[in-house]
C-alpha atoms as a PDB file:
ATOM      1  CA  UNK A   1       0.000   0.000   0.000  1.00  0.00           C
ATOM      2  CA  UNK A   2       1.619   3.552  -1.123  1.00  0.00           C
ATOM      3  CA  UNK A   3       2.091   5.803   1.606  1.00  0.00           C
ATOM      4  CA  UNK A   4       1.450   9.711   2.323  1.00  0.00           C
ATOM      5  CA  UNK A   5       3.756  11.705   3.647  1.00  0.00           C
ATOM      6  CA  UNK A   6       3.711  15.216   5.024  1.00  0.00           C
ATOM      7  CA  UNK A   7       7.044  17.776   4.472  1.00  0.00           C
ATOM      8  CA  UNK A   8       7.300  21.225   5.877  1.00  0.00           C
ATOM      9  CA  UNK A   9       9.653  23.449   4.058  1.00  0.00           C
ATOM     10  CA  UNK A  10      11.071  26.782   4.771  1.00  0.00           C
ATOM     11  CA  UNK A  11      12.297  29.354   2.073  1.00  0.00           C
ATOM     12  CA  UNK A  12      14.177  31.161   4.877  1.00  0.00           C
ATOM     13  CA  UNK A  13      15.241  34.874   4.227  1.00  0.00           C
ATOM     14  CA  UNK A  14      17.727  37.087   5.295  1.00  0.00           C
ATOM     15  CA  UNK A  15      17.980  41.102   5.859  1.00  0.00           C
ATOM     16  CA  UNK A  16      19.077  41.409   2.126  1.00  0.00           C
ATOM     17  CA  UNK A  17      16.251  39.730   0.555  1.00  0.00           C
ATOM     18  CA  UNK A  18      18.137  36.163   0.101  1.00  0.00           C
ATOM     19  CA  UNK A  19      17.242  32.803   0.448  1.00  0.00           C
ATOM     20  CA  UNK A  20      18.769  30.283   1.763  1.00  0.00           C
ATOM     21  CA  UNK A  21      19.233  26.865  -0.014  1.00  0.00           C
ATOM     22  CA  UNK A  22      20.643  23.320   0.441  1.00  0.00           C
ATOM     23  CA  UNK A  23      22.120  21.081  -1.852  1.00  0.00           C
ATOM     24  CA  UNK A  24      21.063  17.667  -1.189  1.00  0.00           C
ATOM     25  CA  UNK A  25      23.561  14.784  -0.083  1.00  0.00           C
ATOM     26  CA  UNK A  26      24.561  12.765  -2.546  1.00  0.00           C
ATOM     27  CA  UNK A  27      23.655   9.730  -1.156  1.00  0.00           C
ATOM     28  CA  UNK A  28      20.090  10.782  -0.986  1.00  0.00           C
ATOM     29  CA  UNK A  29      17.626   7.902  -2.686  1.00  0.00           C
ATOM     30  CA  UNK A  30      15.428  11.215  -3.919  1.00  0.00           C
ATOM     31  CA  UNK A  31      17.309  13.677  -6.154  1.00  0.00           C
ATOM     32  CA  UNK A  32      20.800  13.783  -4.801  1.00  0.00           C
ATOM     33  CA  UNK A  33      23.466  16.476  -5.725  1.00  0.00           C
ATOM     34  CA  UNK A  34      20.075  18.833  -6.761  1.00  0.00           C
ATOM     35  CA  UNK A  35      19.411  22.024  -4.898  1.00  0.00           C
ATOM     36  CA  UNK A  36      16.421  22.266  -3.122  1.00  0.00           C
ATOM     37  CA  UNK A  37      14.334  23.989   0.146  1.00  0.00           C
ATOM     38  CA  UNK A  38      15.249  22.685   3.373  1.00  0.00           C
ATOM     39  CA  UNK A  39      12.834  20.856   5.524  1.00  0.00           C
ATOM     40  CA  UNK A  40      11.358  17.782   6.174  1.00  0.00           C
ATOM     41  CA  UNK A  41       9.006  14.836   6.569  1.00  0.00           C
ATOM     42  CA  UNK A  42       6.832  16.013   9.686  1.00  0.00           C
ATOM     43  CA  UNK A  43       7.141  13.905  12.566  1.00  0.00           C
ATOM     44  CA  UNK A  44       4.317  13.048  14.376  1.00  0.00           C
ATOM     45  CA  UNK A  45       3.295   9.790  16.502  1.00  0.00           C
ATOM     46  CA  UNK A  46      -0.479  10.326  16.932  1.00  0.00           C
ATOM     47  CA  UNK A  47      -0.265  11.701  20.687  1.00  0.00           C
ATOM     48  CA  UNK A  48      -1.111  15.093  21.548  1.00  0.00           C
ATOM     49  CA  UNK A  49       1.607  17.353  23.509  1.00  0.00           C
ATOM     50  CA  UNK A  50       0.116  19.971  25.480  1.00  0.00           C
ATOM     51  CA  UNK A  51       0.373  23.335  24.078  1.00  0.00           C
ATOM     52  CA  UNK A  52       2.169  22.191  21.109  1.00  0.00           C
ATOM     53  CA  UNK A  53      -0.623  20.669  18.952  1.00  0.00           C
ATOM     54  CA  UNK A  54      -1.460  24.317  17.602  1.00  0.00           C
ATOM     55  CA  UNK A  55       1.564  24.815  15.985  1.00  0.00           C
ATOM     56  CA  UNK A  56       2.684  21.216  15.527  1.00  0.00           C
ATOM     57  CA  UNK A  57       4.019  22.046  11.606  1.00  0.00           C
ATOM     58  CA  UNK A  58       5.699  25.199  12.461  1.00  0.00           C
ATOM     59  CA  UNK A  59       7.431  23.482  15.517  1.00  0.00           C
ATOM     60  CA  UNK A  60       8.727  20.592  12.898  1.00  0.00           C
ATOM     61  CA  UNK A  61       9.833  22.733  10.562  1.00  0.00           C
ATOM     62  CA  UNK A  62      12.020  24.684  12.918  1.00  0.00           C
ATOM     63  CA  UNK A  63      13.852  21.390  14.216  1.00  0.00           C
ATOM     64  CA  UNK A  64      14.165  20.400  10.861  1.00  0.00           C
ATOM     65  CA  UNK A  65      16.225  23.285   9.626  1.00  0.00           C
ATOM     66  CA  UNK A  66      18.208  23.277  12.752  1.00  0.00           C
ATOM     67  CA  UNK A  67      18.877  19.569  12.153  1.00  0.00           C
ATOM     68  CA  UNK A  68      20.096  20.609   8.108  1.00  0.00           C
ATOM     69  CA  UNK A  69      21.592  23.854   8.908  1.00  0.00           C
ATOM     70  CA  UNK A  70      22.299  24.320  12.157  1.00  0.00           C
ATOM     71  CA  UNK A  71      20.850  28.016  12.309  1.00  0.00           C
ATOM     72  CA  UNK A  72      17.542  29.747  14.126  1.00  0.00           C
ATOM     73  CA  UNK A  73      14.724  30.623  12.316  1.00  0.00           C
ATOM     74  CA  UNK A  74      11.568  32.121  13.200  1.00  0.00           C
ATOM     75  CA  UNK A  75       8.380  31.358  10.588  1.00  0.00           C
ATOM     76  CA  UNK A  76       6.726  34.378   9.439  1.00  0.00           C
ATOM     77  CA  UNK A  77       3.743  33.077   7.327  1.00  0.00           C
ATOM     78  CA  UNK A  78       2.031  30.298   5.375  1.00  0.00           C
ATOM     79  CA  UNK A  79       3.409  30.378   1.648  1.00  0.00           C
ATOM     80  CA  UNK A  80       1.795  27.760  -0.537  1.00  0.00           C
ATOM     81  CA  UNK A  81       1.201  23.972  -1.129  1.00  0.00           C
ATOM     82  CA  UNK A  82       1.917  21.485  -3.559  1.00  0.00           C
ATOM     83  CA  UNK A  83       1.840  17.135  -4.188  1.00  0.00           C
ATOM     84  CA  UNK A  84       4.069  14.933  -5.831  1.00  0.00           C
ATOM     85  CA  UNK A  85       3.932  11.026  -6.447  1.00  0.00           C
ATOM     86  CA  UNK A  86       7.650   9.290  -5.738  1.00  0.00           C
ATOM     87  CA  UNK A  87       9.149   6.641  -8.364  1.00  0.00           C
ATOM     88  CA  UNK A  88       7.603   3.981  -5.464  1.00  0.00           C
ATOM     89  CA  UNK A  89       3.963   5.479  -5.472  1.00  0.00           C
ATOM     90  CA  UNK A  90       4.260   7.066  -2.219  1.00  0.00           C
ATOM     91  CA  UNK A  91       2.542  10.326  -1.929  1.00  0.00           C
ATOM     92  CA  UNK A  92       3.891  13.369  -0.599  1.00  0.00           C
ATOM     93  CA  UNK A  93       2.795  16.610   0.071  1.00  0.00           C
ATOM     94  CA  UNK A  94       5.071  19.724   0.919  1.00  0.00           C
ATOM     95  CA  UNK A  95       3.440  22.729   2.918  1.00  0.00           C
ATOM     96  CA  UNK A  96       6.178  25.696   2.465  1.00  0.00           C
ATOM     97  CA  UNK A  97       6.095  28.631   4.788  1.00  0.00           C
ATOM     98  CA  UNK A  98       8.210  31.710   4.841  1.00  0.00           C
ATOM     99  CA  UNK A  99      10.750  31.980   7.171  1.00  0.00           C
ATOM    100  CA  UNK A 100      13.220  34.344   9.220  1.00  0.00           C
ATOM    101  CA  UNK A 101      16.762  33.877   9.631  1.00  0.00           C
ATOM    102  CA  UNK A 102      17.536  34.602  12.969  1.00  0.00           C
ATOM    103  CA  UNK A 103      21.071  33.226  14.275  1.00  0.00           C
ATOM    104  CA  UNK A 104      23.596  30.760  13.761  1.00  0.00           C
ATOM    105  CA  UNK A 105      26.575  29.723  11.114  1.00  0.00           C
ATOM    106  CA  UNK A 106      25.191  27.624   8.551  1.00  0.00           C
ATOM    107  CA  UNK A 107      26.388  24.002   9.090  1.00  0.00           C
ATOM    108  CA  UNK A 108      25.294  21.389   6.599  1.00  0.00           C
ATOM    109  CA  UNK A 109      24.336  18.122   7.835  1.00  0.00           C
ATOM    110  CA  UNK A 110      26.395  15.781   5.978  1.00  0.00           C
ATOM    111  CA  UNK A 111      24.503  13.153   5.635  1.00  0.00           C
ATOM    112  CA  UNK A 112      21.317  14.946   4.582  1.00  0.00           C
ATOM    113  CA  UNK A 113      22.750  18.481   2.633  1.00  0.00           C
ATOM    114  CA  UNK A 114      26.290  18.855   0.732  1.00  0.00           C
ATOM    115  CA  UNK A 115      26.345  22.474   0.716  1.00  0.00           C
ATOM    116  CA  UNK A 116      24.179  25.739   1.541  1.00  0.00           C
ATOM    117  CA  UNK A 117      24.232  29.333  -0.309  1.00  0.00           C
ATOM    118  CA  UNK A 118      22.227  32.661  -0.067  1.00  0.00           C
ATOM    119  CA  UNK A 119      20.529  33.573  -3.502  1.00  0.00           C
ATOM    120  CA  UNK A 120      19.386  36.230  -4.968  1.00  0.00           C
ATOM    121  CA  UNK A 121      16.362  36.065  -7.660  1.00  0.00           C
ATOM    122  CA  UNK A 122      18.899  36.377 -10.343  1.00  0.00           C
ATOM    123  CA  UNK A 123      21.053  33.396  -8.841  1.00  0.00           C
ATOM    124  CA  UNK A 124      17.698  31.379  -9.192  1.00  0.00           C
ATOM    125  CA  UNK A 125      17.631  31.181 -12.636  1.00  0.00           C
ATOM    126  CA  UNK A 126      21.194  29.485 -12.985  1.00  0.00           C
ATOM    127  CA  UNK A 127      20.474  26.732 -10.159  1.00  0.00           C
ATOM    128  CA  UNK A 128      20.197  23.327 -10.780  1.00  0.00           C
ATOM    129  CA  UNK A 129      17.082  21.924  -9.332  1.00  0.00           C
ATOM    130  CA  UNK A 130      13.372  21.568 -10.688  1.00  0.00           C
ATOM    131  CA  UNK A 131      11.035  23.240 -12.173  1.00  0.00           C
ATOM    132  CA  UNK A 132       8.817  23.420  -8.962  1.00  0.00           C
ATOM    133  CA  UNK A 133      11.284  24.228  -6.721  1.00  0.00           C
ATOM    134  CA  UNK A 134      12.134  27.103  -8.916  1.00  0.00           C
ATOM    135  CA  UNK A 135       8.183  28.151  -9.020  1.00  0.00           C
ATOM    136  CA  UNK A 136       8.327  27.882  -4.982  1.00  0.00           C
ATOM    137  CA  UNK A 137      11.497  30.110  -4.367  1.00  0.00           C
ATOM    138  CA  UNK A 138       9.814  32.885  -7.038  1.00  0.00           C
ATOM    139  CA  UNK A 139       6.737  32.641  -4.876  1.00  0.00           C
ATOM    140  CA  UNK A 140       9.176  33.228  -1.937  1.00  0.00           C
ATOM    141  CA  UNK A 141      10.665  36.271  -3.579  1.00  0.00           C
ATOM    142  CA  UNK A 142       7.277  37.710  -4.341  1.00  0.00           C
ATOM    143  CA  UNK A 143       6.109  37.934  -1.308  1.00  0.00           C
ATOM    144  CA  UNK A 144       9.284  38.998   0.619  1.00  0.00           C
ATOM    145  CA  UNK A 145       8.822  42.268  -2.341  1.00  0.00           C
ATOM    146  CA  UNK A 146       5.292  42.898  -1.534  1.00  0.00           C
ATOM    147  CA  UNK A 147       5.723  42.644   2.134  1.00  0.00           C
ATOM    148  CA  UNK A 148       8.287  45.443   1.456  1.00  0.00           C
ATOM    149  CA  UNK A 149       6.423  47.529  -0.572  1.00  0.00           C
ATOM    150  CA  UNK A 150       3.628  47.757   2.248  1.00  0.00           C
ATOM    151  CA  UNK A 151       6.342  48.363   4.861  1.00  0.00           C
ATOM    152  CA  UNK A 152       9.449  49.962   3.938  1.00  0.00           C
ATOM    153  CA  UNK A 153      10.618  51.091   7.390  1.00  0.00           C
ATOM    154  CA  UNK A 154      13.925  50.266   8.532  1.00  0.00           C
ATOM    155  CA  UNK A 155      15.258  50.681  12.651  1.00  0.00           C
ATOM    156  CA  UNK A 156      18.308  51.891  13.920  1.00  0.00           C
ATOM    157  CA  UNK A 157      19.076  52.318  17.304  1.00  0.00           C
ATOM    158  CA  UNK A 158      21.851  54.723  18.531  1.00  0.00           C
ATOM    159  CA  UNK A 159      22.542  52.507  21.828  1.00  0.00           C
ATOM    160  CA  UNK A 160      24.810  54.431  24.735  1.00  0.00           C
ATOM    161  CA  UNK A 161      26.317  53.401  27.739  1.00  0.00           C
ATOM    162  CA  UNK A 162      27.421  55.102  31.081  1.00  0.00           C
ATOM    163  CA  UNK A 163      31.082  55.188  29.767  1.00  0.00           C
ATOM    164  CA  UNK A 164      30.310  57.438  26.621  1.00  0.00           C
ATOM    165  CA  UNK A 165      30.762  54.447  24.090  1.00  0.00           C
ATOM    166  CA  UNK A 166      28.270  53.850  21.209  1.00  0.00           C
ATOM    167  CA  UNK A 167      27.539  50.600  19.825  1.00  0.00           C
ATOM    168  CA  UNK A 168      28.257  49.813  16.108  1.00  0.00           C
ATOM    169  CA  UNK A 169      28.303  47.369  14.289  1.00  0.00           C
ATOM    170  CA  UNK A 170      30.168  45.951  10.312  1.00  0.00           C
ATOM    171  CA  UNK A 171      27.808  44.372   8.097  1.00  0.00           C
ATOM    172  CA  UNK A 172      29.617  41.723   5.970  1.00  0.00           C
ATOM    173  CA  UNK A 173      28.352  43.863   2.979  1.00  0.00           C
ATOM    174  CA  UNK A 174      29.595  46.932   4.155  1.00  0.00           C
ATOM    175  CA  UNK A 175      33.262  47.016   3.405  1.00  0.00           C
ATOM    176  CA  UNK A 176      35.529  48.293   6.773  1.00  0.00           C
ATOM    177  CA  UNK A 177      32.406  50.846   7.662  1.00  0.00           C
ATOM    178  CA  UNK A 178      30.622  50.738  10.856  1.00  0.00           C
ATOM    179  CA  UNK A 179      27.141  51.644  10.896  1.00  0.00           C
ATOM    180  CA  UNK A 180      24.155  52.029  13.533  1.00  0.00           C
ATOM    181  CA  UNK A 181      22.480  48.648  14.618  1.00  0.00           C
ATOM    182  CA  UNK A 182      19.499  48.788  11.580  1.00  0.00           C
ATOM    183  CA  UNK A 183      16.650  46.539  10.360  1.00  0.00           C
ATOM    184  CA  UNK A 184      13.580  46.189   8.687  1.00  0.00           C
ATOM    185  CA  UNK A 185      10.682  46.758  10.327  1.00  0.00           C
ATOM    186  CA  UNK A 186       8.142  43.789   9.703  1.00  0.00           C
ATOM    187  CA  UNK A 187       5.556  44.092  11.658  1.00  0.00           C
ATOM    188  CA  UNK A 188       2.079  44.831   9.922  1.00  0.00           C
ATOM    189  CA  UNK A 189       1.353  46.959  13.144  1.00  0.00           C
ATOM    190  CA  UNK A 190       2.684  49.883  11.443  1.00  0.00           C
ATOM    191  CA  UNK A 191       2.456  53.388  13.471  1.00  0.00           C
ATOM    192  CA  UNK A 192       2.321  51.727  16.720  1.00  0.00           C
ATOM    193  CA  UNK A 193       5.807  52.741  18.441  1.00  0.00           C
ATOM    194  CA  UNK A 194       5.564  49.862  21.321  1.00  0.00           C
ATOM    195  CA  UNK A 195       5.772  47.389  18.554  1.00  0.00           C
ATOM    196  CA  UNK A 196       8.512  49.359  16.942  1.00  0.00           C
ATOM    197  CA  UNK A 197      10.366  49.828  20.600  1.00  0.00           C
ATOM    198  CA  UNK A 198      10.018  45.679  20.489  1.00  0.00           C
ATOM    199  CA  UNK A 199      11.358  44.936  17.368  1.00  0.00           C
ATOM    200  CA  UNK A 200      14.003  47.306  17.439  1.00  0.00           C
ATOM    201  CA  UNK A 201      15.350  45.689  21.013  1.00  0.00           C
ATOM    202  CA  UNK A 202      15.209  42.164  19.145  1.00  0.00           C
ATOM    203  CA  UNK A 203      17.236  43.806  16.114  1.00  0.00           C
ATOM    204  CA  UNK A 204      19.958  45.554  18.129  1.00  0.00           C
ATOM    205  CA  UNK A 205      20.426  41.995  20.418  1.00  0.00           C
ATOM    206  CA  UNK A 206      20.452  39.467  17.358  1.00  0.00           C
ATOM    207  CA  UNK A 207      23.139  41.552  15.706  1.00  0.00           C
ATOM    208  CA  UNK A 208      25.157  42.723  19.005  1.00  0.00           C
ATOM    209  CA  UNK A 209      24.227  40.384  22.062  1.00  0.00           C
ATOM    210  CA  UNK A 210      23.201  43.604  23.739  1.00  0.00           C
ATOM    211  CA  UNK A 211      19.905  43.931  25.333  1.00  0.00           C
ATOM    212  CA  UNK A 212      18.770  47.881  25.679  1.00  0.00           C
ATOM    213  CA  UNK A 213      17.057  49.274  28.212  1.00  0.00           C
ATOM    214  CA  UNK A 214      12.809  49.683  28.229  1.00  0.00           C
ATOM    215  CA  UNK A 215      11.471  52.829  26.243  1.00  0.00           C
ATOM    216  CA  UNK A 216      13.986  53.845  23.647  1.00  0.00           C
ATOM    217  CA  UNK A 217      13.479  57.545  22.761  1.00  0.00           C
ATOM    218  CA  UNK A 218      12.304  58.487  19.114  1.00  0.00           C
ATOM    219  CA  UNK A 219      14.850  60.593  17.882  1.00  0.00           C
ATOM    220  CA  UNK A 220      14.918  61.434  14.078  1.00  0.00           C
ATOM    221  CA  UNK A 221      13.837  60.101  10.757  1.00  0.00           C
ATOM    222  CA  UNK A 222      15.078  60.079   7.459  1.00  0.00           C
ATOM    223  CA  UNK A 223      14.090  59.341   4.083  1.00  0.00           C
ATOM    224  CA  UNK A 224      16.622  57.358   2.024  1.00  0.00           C
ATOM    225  CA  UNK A 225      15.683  56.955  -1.856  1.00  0.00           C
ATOM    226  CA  UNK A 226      17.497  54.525  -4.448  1.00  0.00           C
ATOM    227  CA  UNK A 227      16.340  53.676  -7.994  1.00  0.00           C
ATOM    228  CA  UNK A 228      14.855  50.712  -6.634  1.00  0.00           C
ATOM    229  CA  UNK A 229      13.196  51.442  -3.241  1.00  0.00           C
ATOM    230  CA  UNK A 230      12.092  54.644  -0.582  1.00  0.00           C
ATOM    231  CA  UNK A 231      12.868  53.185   2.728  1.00  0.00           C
ATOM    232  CA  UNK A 232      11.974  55.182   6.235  1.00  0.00           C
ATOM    233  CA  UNK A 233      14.923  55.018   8.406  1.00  0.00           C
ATOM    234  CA  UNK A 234      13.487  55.829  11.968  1.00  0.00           C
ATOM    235  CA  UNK A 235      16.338  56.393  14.784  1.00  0.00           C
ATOM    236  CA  UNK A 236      16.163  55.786  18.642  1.00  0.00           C
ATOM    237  CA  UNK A 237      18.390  56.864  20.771  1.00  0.00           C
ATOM    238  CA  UNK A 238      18.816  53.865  23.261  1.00  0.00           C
ATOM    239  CA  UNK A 239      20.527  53.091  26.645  1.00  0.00           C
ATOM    240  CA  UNK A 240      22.451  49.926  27.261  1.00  0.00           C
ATOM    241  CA  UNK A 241      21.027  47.398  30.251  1.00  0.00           C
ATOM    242  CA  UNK A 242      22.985  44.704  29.926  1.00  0.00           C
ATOM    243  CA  UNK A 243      25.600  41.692  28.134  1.00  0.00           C
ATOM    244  CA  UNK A 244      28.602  41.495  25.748  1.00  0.00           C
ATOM    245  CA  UNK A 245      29.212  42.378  22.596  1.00  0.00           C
ATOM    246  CA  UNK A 246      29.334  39.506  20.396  1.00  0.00           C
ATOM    247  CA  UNK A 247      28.220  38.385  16.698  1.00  0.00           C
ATOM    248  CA  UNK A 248      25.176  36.683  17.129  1.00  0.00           C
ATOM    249  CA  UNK A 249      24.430  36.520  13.149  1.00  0.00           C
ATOM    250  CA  UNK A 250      27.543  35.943  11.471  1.00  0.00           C
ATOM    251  CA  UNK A 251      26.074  35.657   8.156  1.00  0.00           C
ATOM    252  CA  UNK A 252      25.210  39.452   8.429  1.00  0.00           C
ATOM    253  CA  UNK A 253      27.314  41.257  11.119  1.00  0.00           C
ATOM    254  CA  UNK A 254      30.955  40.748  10.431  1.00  0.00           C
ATOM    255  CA  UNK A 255      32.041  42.902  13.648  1.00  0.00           C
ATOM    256  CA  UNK A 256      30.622  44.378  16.993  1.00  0.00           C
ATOM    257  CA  UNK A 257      32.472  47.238  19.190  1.00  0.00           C
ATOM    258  CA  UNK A 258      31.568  49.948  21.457  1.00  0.00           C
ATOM    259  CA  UNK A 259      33.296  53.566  20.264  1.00  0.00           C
ATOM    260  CA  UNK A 260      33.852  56.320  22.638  1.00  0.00           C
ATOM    261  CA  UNK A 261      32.469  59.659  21.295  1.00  0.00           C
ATOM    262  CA  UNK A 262      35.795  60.731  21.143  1.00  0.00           C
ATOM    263  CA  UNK A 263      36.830  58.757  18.694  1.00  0.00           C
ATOM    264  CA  UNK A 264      33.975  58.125  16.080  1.00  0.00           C
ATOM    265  CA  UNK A 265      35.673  61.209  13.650  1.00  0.00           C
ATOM    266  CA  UNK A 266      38.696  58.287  14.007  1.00  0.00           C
ATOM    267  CA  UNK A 267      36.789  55.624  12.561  1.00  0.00           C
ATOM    268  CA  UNK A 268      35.332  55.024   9.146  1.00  0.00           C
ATOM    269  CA  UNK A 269      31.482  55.239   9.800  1.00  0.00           C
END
């Protein structure tokens, strides 16, 4: 009798707009050596865990990305569905969801994924894999592009302590420059400046390690324009409350350090 199975896949995103995706083992029975999502079959044994049923695929489909890549990741939203019959009959169908990068080096798991990349939607086209992977990831990129035409906010928090030292950080993108603790601004609760205040605290700690004190101060905004986006950078001014420095997102942040004020005309910022 052919089985069904159920896979929960993540197209997981990063502050640039790239996914991340796996190259499968190859000494994988299904399509080895191709490039696919990462995920898995959802493991379940019939008995109910208490406060866990509600979000039993979400829960799977963070283990299973932590089991192939060895990072965090936080699922935003549902994406789409789709079915496929294997050579053997069995049945399987893959729920995808958007999801977050949030921390961690990318480590492959051997056995299970050669090799793992960020790409962009041009990379996409030159990838080996199948057709319906490919329609999946430009579903992925899509959405990530209308999200950020709704909301195209970006925080940055100017985060002091009591000895006069700001906190900066080197995006791997960024050359030797140091620049303000920044990112997007998800949330569809736009205007509400608690929920900004929030997600500006979680920003500033998954790049630095720093948590900042309760009730950052709005400071300034400004309006930064490119031939491909208008993004709203709003600016706190923040006090520090407590932990040290350290690179909690590696595949962003390539450095952390507190400046004095007396030296930030010293540094390239």
């Amino acid at each position: 009798m052919n089985n069904l199975t159920i896979n929960t896949i993540g197209l997981v995103y990063n502050t640039e707009g790239k996914f991340l995706i796996g190259k499968r083992s190859s000494i994988e029975l299904h399509e080895p050596g191709l490039y696919s999502y990462l995920g898995g079959k959802l493991d379940y044994n019939g008995e109910l865990q208490a406060g866990k049923s509600m979000f039993l695929l979400e829960e799977n489909l963070k283990r299973e990305i932590k089991e192939e890549a060895g990072v965090e990741i936080e699922v935003s939203e549902y994406l789409s569905s789709h079915a496929f019959v294997k050579d053997n009959g069995d049945k399987v169908v893959v729920i995808a969801y958007l999801a977050e990068y949030v921390s961690g080096i990318l480590t492959p798991q051997q056995d299970e994924v050669e090799e793992l990349i960020w790409i962009t939607r041009e990379n996409l086209k030159e990838i080996n894999t199948l057709d319906i992977i490919k329609e999946v990831y430009t579903q992925a990129f899509d959405k990530i592009e209308q999200n950020r035409q709704r909301f195209t906010i970006e925080l940055a928090g100017i985060v002091l302590n009591d000895n006069e030292e700001f906190l900066l950080v080197r995006k791997n993108n960024s050359a030797e420059k140091f620049s303000l603790p920044s990112g997007a601004f998800s949330s569809k609760a736009v205007g509400s400046w608690e929920v900004m205040e929030s997600s500006l605290a979680k920003i500033i700690f998954q790049q630095t390690g720093i948590e900042i004190a309760d009730g950052p101060i709005p400071f300034t905004d400004q309006l930064l324009m490119d031939k491909t986006e208008e993004k709203l950078l709003q600016l706190f001014i923040c006090r520090y409350k407590y932990g040290n420095i350290q690179i909690k997102s590696p595949e962003e942040i390539a450095e952390v350090k507190w400046i004095h004020i007396n030296d930030i005309g010293k540094k390239k910022i």
